[in-house]
PDB file of N, CA and C in Angstrom:
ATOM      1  N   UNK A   1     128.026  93.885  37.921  1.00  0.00           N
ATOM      2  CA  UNK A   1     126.902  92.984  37.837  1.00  0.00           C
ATOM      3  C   UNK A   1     127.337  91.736  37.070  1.00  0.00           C
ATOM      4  N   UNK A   2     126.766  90.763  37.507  1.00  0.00           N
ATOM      5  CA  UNK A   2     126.970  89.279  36.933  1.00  0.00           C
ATOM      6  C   UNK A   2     125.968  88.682  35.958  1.00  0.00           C
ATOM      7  N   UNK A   3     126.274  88.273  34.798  1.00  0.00           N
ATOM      8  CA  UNK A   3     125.228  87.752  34.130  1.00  0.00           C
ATOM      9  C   UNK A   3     125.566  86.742  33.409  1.00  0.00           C
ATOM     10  N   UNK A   4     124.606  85.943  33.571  1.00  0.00           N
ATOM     11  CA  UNK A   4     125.416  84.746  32.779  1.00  0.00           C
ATOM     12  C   UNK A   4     123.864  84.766  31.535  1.00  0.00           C
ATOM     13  N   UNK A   5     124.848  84.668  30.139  1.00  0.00           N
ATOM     14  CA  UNK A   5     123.825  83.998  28.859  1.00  0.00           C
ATOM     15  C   UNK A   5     123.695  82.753  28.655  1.00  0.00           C
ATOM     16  N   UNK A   6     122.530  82.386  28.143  1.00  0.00           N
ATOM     17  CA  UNK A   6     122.671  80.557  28.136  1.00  0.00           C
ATOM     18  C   UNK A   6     122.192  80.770  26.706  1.00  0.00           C
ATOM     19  N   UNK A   7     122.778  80.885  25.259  1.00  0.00           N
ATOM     20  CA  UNK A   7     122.107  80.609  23.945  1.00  0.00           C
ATOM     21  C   UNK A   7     122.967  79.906  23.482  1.00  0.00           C
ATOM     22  N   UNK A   8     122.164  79.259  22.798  1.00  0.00           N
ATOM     23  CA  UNK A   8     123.063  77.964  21.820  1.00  0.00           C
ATOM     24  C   UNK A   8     123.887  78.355  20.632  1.00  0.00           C
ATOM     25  N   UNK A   9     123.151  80.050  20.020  1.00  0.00           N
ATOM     26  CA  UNK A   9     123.672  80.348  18.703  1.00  0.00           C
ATOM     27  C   UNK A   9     124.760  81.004  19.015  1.00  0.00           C
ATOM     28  N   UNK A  10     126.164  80.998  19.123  1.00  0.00           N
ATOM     29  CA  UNK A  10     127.328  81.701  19.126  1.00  0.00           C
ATOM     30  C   UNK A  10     127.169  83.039  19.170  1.00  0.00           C
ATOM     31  N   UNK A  11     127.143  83.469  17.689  1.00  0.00           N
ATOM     32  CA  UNK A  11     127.082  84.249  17.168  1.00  0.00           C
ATOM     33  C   UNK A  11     126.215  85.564  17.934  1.00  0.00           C
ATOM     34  N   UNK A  12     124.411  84.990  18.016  1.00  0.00           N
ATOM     35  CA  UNK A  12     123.940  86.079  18.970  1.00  0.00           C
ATOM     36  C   UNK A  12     124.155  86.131  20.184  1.00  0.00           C
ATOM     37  N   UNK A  13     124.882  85.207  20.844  1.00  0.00           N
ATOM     38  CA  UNK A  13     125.436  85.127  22.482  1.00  0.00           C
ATOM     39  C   UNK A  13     126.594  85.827  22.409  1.00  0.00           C
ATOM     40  N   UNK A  14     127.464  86.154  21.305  1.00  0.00           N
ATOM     41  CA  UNK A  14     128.337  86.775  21.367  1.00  0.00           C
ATOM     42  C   UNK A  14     128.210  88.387  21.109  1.00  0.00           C
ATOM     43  N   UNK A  15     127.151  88.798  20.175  1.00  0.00           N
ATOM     44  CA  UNK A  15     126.801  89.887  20.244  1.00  0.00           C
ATOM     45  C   UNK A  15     126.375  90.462  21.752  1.00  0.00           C
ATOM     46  N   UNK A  16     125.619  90.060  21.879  1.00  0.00           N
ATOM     47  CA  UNK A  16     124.963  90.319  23.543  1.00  0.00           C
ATOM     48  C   UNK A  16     125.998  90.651  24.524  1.00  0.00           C
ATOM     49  N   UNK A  17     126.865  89.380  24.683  1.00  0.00           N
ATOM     50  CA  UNK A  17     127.971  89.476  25.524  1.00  0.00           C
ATOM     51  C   UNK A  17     128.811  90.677  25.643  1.00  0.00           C
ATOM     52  N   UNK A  18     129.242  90.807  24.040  1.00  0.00           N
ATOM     53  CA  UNK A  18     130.001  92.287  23.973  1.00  0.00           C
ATOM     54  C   UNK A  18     129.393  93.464  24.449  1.00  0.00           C
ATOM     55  N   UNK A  19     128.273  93.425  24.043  1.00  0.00           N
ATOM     56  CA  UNK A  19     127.388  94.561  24.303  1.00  0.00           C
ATOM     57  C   UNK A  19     127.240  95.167  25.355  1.00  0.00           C
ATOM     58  N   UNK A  20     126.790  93.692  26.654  1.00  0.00           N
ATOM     59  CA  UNK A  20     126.728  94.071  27.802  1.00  0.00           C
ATOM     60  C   UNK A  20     128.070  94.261  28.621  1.00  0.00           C
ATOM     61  N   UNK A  21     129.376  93.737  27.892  1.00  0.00           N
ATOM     62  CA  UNK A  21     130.604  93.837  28.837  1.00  0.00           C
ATOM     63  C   UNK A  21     130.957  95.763  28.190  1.00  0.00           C
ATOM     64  N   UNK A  22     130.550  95.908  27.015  1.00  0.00           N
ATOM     65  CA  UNK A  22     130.974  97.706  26.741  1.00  0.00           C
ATOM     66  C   UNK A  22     129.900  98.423  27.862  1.00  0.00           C
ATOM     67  N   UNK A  23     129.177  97.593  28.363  1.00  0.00           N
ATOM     68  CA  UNK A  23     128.194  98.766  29.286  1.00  0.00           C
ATOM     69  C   UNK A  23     129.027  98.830  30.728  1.00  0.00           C
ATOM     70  N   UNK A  24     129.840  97.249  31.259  1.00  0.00           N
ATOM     71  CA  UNK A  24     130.422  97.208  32.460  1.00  0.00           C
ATOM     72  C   UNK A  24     130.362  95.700  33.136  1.00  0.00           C
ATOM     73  N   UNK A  25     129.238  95.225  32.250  1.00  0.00           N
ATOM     74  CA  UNK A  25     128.893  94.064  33.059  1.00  0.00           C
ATOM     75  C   UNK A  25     130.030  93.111  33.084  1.00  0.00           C
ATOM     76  N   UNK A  26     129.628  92.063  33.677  1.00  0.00           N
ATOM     77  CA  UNK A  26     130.441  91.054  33.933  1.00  0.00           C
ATOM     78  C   UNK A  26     129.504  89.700  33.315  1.00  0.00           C
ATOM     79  N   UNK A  27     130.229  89.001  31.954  1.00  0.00           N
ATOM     80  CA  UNK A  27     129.799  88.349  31.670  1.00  0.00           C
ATOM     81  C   UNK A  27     130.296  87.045  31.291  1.00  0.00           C
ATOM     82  N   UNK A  28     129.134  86.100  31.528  1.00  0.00           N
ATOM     83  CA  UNK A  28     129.941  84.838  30.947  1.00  0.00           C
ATOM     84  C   UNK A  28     128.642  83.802  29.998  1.00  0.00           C
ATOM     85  N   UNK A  29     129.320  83.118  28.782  1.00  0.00           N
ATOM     86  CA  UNK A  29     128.333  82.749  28.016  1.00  0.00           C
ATOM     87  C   UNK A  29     128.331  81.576  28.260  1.00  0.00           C
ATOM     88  N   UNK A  30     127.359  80.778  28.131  1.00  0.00           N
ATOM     89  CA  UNK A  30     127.379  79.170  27.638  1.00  0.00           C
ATOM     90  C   UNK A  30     126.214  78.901  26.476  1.00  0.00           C
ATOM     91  N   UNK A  31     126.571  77.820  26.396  1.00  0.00           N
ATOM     92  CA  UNK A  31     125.773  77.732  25.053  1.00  0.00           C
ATOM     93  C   UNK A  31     124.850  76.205  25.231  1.00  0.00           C
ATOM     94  N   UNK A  32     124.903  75.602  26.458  1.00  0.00           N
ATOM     95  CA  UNK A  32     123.811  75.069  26.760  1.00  0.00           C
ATOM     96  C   UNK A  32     123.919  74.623  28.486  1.00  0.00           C
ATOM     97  N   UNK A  33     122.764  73.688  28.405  1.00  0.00           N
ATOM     98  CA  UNK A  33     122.131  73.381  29.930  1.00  0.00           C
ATOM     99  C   UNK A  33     123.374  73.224  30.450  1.00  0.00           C
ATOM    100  N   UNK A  34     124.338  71.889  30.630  1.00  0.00           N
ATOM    101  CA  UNK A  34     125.375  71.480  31.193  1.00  0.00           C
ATOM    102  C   UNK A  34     126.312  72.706  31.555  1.00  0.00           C
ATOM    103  N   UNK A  35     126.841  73.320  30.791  1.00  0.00           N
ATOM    104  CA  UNK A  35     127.735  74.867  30.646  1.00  0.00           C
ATOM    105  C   UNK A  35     126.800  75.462  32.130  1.00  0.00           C
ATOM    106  N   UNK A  36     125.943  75.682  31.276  1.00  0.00           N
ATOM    107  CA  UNK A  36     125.481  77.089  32.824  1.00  0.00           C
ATOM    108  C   UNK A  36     124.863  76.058  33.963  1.00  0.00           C
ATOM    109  N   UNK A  37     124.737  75.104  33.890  1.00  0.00           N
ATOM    110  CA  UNK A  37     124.836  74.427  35.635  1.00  0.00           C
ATOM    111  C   UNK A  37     125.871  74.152  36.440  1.00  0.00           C
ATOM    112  N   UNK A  38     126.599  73.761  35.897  1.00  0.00           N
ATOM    113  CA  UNK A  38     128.050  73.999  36.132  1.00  0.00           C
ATOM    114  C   UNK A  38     128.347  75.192  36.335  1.00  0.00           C
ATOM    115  N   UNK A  39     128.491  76.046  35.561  1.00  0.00           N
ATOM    116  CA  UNK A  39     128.632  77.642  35.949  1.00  0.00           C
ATOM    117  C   UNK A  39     127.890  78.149  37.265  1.00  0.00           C
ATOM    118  N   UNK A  40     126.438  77.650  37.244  1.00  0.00           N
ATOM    119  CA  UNK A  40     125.627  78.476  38.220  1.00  0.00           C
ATOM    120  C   UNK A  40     126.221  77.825  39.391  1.00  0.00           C
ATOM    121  N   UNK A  41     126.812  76.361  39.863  1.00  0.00           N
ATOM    122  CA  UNK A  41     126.648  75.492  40.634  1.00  0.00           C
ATOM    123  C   UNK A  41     128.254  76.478  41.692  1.00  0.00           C
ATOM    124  N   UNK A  42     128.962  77.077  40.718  1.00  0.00           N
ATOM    125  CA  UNK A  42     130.099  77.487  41.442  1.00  0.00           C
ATOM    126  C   UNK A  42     130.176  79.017  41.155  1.00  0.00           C
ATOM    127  N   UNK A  43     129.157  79.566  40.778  1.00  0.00           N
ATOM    128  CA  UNK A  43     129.463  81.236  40.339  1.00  0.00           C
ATOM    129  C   UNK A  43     128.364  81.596  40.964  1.00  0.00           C
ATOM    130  N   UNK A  44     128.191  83.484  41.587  1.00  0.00           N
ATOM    131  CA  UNK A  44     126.854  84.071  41.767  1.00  0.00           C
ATOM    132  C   UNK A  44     126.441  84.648  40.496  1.00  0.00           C
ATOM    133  N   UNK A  45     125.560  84.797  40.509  1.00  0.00           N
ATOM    134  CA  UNK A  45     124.781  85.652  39.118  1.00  0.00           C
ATOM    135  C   UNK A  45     124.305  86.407  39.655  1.00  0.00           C
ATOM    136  N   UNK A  46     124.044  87.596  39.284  1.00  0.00           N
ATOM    137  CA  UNK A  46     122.519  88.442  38.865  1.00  0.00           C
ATOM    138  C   UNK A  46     121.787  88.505  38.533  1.00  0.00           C
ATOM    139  N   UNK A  47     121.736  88.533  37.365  1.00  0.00           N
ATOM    140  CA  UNK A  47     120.669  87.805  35.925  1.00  0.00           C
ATOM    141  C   UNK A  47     121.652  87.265  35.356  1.00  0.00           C
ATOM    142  N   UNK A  48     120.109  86.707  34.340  1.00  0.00           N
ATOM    143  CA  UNK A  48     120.201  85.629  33.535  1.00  0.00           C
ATOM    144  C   UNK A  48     119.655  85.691  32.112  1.00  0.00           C
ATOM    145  N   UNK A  49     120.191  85.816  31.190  1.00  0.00           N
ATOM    146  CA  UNK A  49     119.717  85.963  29.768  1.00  0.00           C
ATOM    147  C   UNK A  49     119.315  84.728  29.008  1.00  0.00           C
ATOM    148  N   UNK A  50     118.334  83.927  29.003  1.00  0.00           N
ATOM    149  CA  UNK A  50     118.665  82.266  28.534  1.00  0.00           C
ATOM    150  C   UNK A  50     117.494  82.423  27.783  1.00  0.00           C
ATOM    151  N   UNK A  51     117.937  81.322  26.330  1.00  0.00           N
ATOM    152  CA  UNK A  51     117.167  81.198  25.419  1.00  0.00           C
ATOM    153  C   UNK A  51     116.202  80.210  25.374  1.00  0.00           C
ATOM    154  N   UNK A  52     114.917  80.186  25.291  1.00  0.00           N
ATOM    155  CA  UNK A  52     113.953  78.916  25.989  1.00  0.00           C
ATOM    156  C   UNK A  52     114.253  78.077  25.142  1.00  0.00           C
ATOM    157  N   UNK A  53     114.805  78.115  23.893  1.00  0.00           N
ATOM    158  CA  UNK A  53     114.860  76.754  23.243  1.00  0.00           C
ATOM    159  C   UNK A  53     116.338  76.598  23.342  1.00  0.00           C
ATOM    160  N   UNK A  54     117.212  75.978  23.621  1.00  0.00           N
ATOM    161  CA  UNK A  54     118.763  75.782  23.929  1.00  0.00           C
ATOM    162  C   UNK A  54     118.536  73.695  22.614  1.00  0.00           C
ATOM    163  N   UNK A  55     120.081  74.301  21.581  1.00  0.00           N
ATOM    164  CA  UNK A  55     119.869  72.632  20.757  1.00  0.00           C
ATOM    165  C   UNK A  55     120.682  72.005  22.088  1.00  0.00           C
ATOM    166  N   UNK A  56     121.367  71.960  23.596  1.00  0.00           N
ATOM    167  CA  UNK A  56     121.261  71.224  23.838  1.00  0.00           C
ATOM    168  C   UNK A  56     120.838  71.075  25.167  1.00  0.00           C
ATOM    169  N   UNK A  57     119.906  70.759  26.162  1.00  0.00           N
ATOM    170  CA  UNK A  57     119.046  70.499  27.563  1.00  0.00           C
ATOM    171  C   UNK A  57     118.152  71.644  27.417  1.00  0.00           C
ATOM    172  N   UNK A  58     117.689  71.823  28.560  1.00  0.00           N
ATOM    173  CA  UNK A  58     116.267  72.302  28.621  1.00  0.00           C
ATOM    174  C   UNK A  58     116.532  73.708  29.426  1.00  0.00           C
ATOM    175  N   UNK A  59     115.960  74.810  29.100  1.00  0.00           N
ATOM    176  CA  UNK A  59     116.496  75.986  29.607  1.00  0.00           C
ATOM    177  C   UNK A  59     115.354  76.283  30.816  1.00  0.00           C
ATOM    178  N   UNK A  60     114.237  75.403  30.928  1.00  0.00           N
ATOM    179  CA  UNK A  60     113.716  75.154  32.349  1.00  0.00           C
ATOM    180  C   UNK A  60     114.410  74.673  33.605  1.00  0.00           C
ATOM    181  N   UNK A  61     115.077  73.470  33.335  1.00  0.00           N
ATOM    182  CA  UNK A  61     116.239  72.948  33.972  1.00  0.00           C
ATOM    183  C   UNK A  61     116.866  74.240  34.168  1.00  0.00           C
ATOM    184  N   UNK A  62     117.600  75.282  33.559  1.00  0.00           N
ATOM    185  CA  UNK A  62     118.664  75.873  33.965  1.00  0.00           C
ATOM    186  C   UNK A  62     118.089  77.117  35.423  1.00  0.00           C
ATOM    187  N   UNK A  63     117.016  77.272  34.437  1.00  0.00           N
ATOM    188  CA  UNK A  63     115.964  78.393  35.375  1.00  0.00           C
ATOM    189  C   UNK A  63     115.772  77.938  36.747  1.00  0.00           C
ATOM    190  N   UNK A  64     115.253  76.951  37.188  1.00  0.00           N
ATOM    191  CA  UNK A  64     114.850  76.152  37.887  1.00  0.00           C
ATOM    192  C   UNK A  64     116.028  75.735  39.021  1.00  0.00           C
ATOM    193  N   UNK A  65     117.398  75.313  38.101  1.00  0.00           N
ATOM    194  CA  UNK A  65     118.929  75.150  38.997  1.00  0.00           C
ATOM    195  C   UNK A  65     119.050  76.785  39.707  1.00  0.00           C
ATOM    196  N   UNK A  66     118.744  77.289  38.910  1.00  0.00           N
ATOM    197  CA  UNK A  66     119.205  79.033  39.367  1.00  0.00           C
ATOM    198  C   UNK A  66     118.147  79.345  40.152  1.00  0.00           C
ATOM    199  N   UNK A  67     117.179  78.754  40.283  1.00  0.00           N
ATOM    200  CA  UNK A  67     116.065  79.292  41.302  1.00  0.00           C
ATOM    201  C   UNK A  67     116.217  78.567  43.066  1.00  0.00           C
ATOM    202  N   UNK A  68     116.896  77.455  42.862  1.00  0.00           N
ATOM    203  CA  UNK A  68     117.260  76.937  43.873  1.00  0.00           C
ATOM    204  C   UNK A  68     118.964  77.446  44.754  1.00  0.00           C
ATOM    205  N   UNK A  69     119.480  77.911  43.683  1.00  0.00           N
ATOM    206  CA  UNK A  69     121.186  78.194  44.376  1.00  0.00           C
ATOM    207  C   UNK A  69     121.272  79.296  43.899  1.00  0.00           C
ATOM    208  N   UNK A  70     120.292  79.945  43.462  1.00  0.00           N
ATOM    209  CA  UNK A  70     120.268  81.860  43.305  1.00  0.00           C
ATOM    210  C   UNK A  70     119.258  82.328  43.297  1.00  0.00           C
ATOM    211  N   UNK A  71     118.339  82.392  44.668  1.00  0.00           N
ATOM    212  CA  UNK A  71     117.214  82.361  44.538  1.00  0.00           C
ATOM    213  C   UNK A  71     116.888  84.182  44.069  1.00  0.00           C
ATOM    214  N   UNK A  72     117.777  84.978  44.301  1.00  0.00           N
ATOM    215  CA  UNK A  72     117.542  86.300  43.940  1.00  0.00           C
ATOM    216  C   UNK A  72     117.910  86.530  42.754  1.00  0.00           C
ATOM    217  N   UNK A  73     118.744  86.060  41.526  1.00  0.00           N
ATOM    218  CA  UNK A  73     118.838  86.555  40.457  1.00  0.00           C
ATOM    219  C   UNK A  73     117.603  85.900  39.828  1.00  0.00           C
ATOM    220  N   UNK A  74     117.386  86.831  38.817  1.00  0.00           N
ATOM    221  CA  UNK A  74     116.355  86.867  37.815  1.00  0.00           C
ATOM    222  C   UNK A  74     116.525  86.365  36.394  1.00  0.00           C
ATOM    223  N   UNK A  75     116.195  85.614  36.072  1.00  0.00           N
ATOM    224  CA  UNK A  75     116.062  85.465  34.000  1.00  0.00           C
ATOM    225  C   UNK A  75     114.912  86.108  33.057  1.00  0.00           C
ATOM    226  N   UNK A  76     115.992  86.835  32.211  1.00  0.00           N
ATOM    227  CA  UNK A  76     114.963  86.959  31.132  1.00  0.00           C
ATOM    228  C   UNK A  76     115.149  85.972  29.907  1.00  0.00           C
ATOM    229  N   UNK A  77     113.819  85.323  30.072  1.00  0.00           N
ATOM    230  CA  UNK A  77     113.695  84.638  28.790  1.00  0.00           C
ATOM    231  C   UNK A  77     113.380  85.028  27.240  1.00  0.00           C
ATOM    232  N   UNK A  78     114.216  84.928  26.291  1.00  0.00           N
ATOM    233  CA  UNK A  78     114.214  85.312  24.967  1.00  0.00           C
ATOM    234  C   UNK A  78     113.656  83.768  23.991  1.00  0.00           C
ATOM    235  N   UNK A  79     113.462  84.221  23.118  1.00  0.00           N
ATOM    236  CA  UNK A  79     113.201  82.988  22.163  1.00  0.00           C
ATOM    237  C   UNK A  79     112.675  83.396  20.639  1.00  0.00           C
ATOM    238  N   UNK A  80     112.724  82.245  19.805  1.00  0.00           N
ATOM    239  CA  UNK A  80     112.517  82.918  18.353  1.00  0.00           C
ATOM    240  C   UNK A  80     111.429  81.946  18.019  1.00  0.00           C
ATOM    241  N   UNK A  81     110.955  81.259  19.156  1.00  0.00           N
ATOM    242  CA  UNK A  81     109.647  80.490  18.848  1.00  0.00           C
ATOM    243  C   UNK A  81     108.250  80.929  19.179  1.00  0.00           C
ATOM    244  N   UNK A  82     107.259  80.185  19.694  1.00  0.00           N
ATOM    245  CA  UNK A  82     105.817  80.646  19.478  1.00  0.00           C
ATOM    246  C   UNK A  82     105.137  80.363  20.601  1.00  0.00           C
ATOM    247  N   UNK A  83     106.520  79.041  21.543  1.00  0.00           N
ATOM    248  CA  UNK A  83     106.589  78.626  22.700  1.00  0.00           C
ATOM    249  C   UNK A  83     106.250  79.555  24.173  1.00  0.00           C
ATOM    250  N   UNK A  84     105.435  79.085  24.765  1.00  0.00           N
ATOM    251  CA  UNK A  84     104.721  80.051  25.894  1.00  0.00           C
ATOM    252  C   UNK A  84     104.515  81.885  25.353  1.00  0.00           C
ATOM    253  N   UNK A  85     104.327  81.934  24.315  1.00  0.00           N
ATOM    254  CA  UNK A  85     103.306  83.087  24.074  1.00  0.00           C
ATOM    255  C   UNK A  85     102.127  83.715  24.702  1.00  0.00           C
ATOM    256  N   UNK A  86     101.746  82.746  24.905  1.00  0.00           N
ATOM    257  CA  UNK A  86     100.576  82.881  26.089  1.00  0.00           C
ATOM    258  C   UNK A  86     101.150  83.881  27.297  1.00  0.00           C
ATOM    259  N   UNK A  87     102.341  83.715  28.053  1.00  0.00           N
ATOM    260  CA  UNK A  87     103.132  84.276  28.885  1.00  0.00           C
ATOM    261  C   UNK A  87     102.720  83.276  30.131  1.00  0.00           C
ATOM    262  N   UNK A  88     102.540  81.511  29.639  1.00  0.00           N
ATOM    263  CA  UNK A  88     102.807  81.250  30.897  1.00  0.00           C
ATOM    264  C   UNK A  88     104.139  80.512  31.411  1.00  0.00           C
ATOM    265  N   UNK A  89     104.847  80.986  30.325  1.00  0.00           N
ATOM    266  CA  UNK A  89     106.623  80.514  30.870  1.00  0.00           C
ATOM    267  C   UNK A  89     106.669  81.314  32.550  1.00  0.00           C
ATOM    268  N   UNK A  90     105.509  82.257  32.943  1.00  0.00           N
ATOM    269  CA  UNK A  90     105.621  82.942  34.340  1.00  0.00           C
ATOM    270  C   UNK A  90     105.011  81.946  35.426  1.00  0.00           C
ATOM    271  N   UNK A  91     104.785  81.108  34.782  1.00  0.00           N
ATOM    272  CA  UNK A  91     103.783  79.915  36.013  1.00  0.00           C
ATOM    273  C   UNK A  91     104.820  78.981  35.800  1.00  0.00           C
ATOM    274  N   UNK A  92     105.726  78.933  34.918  1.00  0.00           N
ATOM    275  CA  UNK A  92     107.015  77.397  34.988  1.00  0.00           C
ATOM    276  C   UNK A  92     107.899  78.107  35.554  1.00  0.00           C
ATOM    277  N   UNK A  93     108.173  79.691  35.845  1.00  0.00           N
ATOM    278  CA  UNK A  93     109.540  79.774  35.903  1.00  0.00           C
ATOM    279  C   UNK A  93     109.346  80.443  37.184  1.00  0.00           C
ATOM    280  N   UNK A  94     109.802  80.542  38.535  1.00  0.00           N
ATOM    281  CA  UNK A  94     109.491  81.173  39.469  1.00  0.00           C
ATOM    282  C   UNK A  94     110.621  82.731  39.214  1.00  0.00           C
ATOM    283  N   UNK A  95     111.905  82.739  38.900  1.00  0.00           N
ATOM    284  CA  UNK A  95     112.724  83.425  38.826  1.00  0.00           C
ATOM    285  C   UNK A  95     112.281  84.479  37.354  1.00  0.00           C
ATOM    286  N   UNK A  96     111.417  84.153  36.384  1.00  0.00           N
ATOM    287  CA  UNK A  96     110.979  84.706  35.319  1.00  0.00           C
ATOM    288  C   UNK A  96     110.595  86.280  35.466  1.00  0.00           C
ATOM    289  N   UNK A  97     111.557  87.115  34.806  1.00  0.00           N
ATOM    290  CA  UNK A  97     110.832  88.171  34.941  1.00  0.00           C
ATOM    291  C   UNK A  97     110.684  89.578  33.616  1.00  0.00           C
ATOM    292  N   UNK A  98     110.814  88.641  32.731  1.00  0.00           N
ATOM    293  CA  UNK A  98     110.586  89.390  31.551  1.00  0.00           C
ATOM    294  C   UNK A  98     110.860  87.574  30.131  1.00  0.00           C
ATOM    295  N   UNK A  99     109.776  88.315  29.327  1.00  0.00           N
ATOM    296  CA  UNK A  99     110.095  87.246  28.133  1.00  0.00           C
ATOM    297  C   UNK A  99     110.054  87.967  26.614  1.00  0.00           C
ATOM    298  N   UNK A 100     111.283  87.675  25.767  1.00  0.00           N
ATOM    299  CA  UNK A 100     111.129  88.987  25.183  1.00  0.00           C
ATOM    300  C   UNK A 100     111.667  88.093  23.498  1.00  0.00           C
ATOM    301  N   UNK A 101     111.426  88.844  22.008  1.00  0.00           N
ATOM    302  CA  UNK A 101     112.087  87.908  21.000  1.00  0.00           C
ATOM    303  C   UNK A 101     113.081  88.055  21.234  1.00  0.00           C
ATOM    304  N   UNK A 102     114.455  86.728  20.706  1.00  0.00           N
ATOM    305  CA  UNK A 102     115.430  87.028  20.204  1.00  0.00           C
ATOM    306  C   UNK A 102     115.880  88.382  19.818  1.00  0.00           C
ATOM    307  N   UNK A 103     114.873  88.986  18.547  1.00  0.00           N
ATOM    308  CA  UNK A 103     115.717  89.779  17.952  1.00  0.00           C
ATOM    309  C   UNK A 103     115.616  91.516  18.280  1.00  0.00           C
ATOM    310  N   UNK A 104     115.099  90.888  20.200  1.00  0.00           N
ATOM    311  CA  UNK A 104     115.202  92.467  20.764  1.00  0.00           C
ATOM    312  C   UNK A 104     116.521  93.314  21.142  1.00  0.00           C
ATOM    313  N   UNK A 105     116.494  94.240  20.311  1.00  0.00           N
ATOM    314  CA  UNK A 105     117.769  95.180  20.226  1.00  0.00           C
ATOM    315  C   UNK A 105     118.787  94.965  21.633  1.00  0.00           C
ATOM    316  N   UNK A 106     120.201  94.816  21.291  1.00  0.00           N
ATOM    317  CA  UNK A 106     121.061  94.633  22.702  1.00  0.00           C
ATOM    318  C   UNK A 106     120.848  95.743  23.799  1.00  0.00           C
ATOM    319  N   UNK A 107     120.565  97.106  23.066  1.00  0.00           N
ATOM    320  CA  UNK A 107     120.179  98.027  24.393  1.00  0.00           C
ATOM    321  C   UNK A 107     119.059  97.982  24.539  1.00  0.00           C
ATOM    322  N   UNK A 108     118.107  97.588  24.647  1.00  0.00           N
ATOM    323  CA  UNK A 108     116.933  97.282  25.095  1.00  0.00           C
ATOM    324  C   UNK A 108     117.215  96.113  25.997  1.00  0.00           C
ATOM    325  N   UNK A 109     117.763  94.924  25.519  1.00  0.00           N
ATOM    326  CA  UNK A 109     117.895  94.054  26.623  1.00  0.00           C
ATOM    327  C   UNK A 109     118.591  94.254  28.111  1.00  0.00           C
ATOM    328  N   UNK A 110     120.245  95.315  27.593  1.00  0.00           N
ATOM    329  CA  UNK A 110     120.857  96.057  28.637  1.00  0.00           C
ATOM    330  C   UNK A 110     120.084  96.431  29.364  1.00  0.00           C
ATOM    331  N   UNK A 111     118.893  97.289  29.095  1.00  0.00           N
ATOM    332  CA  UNK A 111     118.489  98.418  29.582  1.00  0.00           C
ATOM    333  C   UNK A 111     117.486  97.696  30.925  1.00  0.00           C
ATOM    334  N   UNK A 112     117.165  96.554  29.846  1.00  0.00           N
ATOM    335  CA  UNK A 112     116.048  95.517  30.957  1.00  0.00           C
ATOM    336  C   UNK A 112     116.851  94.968  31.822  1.00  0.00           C
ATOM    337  N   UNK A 113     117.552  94.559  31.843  1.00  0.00           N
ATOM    338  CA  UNK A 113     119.048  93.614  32.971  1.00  0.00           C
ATOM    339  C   UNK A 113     119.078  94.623  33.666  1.00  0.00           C
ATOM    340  N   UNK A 114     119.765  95.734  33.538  1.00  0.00           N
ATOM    341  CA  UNK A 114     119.709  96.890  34.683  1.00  0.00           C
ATOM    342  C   UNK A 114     118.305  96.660  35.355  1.00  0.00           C
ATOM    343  N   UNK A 115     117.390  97.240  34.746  1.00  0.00           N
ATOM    344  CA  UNK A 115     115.839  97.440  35.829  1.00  0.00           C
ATOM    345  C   UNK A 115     115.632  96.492  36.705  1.00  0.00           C
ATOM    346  N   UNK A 116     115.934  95.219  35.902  1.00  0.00           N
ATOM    347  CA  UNK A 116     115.506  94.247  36.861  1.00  0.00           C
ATOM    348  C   UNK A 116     116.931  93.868  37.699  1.00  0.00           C
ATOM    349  N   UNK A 117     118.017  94.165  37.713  1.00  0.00           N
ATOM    350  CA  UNK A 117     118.781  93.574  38.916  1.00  0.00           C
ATOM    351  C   UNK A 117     118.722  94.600  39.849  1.00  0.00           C
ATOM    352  N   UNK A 118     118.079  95.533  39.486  1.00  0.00           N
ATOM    353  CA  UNK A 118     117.703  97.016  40.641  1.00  0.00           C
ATOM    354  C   UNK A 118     116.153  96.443  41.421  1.00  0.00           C
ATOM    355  N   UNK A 119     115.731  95.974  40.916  1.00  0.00           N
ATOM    356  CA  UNK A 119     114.310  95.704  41.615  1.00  0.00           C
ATOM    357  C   UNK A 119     114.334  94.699  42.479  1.00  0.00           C
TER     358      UNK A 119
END
């Protein structure tokens, strides 16, 4: 399985990453908009792990690139803000299919990437 992360913070993009490559996956990180459009523009994905607030472009933009040239992989959106709480990041994002904090445990997120690239 293919997944590309889009977080700006190293550190938790790198946790994740490991996490999901000890399960099997196939992963690749970027750490903002430019990185994973570029990436998406010449790679397939599966999912998508992207952080709604990225310090650099807009992680709508990225959703949105991936909804047009991958129309079957899915993103789950994470975030450590207060931003679409409501849950209508599901009316901006057509590809949206889970929105979850930052600081949800790496096997829990694994566990969600599986379900949803099965569905």
């Amino acid at each position: 399985m293919q997944v590309l992360i889009v977080e700006s913070r190293s550190d938790l993009g790198s946790l994740w990453a490991r996490h999901l490559e000890r399960m099997g996956m196939d992963v690749t990180l970027c750490d903002n908009q430019t990185c994973a459009i570029q990436y998406l523009a010449t790679h397939d994905v599966d999912m998508i792990l992207l952080d709604l607030v990225l310090s650099e472009g807009s992680a709508l933009a990225v959703a949105d690139y991936a909804n047009y040239r991958h129309p079957d992989a899915r993103v789950i959106f994470v975030t450590s803000s207060s931003f679409f709480s409501d849950g209508s990041i599901f009316a901006h994002a057509a590809n949206a299919c889970a929105f979850v904090p930052a600081a949800t445990p790496p096997d829990d997120l694994a566990a969600m990437i599986e379900h949803y690239a099965e569905v």
